[in-house]
Protein backbone atom coordinates (compact mmCIF):
# COMPACT_ATOMS: atom_id res chain seq x y z
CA UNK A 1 4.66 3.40 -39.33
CA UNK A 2 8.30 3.86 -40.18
CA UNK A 3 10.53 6.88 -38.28
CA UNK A 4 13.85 7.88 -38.33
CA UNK A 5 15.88 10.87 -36.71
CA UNK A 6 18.99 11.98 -36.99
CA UNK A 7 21.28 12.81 -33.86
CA UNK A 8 24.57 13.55 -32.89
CA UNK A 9 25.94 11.45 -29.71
CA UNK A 10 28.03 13.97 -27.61
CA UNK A 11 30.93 13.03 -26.06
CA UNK A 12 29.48 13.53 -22.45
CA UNK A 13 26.90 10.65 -23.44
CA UNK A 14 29.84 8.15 -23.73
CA UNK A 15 32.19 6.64 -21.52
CA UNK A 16 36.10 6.54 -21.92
CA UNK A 17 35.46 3.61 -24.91
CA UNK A 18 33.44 5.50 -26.75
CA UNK A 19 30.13 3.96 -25.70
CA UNK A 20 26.82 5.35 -24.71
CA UNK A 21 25.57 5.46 -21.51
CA UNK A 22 22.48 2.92 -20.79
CA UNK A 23 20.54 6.09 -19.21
CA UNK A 24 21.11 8.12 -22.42
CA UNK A 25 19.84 5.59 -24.86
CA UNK A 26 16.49 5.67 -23.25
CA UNK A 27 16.67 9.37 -22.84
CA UNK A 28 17.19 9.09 -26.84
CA UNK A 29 14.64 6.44 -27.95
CA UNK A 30 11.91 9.07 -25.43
CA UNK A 31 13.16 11.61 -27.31
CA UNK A 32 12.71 10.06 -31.09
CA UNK A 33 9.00 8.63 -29.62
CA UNK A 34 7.46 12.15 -28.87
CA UNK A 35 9.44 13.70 -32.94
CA UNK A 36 7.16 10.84 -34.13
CA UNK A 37 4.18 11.59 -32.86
CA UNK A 38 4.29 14.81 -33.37
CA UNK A 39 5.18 14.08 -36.99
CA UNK A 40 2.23 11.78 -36.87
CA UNK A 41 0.04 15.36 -36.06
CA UNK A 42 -0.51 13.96 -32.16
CA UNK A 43 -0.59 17.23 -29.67
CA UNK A 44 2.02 16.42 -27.10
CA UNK A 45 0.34 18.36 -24.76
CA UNK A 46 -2.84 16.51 -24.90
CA UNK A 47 -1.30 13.52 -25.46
CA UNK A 48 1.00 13.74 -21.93
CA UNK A 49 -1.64 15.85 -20.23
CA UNK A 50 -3.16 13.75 -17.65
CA UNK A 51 -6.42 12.55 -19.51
CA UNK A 52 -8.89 9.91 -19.35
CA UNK A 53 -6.92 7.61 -21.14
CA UNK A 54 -3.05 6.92 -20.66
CA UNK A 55 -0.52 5.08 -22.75
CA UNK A 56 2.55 4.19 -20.44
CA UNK A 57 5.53 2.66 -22.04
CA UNK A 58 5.31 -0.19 -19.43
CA UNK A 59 8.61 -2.21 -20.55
CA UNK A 60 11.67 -1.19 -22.34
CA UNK A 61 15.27 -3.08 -22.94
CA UNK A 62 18.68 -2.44 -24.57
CA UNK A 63 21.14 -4.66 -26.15
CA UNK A 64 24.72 -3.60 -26.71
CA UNK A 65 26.76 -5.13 -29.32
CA UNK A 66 29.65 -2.92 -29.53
């Protein structure tokens, strides 16, 4: 499945250069994972409630070319 989401990067997200914080990319990639599944029709609530059955992001990474 294909997603994409728009967002402005706020100057408080940056440093002096211009470039984003690491902790604000991954607060940005969270952010675009829950729009898609809940474009996808998946209740949030449900989803991140505390069932039976969990689905932890268990490993995540960040490259920075500019």
């Amino acid at each position: 499945m294909g997603f994409s989401l728009t967002h402005t990067i706020w100057f408080l997200q940056t440093d002096a250069a211009g470039v984003m914080y690491f902790a604000e990319g991954l607060v940005l990639c969270h952010s675009t994972y829950e729009a898609s599944l809940q474009t996808a029709g998946i209740d949030l609530g449900r989803f991140f409630g505390g069932g039976e059955v969990a689905c932890p992001i268990v490993h995540t990474a960040m490259t920075y070319h500019r």
